[in-house]
N, C-alpha and C. Protein backbone atom coordinates (compact mmCIF):
# COMPACT_ATOMS: atom_id res chain seq x y z
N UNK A 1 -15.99 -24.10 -83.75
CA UNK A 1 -14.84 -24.49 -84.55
C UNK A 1 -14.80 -23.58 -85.79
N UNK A 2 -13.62 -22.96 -86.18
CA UNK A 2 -13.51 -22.25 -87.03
C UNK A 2 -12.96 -22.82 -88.39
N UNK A 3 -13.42 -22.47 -89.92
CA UNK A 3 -13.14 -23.01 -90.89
C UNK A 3 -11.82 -23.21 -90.77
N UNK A 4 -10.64 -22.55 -90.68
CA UNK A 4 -9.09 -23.38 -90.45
C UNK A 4 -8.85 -24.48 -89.42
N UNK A 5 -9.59 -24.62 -88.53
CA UNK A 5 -9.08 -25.94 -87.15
C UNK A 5 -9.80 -26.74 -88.80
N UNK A 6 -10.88 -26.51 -88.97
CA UNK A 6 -11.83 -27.56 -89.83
C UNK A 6 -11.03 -28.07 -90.45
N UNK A 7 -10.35 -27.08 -91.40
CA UNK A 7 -9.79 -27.86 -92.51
C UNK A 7 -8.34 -28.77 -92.43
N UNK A 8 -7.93 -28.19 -91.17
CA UNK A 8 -6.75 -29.31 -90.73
C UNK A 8 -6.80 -30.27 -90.05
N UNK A 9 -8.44 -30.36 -89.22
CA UNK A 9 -8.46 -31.67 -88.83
C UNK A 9 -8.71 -32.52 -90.26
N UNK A 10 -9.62 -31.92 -91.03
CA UNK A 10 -10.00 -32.92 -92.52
C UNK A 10 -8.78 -34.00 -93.10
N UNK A 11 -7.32 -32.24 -92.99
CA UNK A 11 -6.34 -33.07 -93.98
C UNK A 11 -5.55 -33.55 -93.27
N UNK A 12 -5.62 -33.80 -91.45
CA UNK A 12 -4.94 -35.15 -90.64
C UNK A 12 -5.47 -36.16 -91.02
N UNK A 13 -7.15 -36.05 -91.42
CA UNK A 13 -7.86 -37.61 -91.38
C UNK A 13 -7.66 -38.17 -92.34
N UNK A 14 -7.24 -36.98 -93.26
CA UNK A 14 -6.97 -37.73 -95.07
C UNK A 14 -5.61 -38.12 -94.83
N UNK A 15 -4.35 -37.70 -94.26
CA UNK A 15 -3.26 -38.37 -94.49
C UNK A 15 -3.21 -39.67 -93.82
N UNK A 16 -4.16 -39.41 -92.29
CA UNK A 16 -3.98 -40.52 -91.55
C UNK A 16 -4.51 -41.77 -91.96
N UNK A 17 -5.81 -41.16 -93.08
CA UNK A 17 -6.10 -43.02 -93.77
C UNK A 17 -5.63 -42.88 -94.78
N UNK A 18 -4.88 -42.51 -95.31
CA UNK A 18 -3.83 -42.82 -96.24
C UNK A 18 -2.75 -43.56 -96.05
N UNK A 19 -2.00 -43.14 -95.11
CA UNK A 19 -1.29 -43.68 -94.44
C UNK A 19 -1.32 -45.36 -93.74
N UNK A 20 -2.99 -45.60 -93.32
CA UNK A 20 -3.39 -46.67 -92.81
C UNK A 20 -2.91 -47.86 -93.87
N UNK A 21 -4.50 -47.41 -94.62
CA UNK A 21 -4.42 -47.81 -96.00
C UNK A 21 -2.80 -48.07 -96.65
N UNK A 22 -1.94 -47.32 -97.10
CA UNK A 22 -0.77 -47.74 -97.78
C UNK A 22 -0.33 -48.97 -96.40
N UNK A 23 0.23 -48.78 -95.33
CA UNK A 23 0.61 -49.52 -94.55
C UNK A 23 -0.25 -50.99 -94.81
N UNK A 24 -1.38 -51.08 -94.51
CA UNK A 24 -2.11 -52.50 -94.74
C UNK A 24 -1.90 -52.78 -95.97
N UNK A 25 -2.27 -52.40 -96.97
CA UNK A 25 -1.72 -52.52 -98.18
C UNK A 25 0.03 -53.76 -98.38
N UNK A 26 0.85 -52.91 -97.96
CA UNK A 26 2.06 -53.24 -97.93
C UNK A 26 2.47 -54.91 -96.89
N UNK A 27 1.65 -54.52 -96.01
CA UNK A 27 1.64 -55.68 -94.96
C UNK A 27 0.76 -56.94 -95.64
N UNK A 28 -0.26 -56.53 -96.18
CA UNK A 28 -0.95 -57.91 -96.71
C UNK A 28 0.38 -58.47 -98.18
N UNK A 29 0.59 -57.68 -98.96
CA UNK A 29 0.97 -57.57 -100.15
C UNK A 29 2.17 -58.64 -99.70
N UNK A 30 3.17 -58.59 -98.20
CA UNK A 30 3.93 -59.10 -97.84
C UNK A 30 3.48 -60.44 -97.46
N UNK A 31 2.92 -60.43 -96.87
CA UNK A 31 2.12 -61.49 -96.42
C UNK A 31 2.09 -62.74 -97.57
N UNK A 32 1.45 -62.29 -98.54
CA UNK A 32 0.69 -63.40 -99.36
C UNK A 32 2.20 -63.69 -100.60
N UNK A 33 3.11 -62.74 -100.46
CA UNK A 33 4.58 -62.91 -100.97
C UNK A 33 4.94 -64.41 -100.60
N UNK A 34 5.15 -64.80 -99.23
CA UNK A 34 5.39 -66.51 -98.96
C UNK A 34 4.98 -66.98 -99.31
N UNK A 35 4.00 -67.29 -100.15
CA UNK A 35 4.04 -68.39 -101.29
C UNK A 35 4.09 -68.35 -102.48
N UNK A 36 4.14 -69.64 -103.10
CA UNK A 36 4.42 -69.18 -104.92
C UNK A 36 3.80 -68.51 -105.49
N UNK A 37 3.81 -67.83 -105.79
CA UNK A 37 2.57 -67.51 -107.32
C UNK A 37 3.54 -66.89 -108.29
N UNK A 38 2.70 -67.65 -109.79
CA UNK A 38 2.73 -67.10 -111.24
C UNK A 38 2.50 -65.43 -110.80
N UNK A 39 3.68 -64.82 -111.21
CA UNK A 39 3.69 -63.44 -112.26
C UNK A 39 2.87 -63.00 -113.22
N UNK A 40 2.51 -63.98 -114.02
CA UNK A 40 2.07 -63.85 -115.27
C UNK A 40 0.70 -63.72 -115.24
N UNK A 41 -0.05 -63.44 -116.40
CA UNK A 41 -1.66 -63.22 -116.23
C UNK A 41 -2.15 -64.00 -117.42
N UNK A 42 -1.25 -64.47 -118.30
CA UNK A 42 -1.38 -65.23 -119.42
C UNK A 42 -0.84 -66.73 -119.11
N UNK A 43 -1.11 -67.78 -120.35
CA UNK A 43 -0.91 -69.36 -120.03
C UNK A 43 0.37 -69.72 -120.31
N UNK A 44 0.61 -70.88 -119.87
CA UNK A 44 2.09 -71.51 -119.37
C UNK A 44 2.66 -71.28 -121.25
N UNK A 45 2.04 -71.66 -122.32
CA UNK A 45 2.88 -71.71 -123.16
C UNK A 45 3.56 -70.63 -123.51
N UNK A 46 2.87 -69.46 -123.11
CA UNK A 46 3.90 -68.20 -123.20
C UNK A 46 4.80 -67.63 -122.25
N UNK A 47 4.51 -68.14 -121.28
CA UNK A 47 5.76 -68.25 -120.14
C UNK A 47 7.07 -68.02 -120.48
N UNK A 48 8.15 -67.63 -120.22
CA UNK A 48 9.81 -67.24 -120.42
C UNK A 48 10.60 -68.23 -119.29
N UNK A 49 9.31 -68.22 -118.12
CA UNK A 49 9.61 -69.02 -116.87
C UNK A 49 9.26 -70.60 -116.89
N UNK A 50 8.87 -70.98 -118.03
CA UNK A 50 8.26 -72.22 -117.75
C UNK A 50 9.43 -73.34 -117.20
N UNK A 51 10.61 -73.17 -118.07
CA UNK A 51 11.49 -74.24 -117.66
C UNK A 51 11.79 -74.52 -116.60
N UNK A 52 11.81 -73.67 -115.73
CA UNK A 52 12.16 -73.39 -114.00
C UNK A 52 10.87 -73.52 -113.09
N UNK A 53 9.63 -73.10 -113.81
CA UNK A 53 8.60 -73.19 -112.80
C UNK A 53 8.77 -74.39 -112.01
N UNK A 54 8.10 -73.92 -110.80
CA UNK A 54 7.82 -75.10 -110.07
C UNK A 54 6.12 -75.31 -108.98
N UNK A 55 5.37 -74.03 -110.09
CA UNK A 55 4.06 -74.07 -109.64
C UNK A 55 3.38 -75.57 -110.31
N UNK A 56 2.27 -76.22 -109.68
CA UNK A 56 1.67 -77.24 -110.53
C UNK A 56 1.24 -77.37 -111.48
N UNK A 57 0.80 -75.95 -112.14
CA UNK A 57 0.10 -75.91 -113.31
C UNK A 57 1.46 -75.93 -114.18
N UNK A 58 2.44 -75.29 -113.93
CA UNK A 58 3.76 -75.50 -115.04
C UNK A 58 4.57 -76.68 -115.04
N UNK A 59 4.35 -77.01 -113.88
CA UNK A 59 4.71 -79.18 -113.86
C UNK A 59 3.86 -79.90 -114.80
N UNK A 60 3.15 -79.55 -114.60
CA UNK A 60 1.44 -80.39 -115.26
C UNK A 60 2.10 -79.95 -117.13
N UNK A 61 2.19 -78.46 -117.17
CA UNK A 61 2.15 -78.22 -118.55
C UNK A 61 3.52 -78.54 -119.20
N UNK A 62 4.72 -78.96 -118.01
CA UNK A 62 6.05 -79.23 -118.93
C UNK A 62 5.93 -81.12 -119.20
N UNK A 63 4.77 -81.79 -118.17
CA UNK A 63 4.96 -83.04 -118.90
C UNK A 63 3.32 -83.41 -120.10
N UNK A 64 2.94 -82.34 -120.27
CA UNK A 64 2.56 -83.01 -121.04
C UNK A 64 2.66 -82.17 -122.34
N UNK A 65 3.72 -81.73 -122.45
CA UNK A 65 4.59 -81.02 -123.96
C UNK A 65 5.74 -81.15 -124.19
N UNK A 66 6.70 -82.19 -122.94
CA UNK A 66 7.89 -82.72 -122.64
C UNK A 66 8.79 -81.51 -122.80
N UNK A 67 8.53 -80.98 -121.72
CA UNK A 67 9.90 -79.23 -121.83
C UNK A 67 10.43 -79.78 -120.99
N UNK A 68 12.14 -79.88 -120.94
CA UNK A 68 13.03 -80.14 -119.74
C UNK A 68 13.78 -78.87 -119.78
């Protein structure tokens, strides 16, 4: 095998798990989309969404600070 076959099988294997990779990526990412989840990485009182949530922790936190 000569250094050029070499180096183009290398950069099939690099696009091809790249390629894998982004694809699974995208497919899990979809996946776990059907159900709720918070956006946020911070707590309900700083929320913009709280009034509308309808996760438990923002039920939980609109009755016991009475947000309607």
């Amino acid at each position: 095998m000569d250094r050029r076959r070499f180096l183009h099988q290398i950069g099939r294997g690099t696009i091809l798990s790249a390629l894998a990779i982004f694809s699974g990526t995208m497919i899990y990412r979809n996946l776990n989309s059907e159900r709720e989840t918070c956006d946020f990485d911070f707590v309900c009182r700083n929320c913009k969404k709280v009034k509308t949530c309808a996760l438990p922790d923002g039920i939980d936190f609109k009755k016991k600070n009475s947000i309607q």
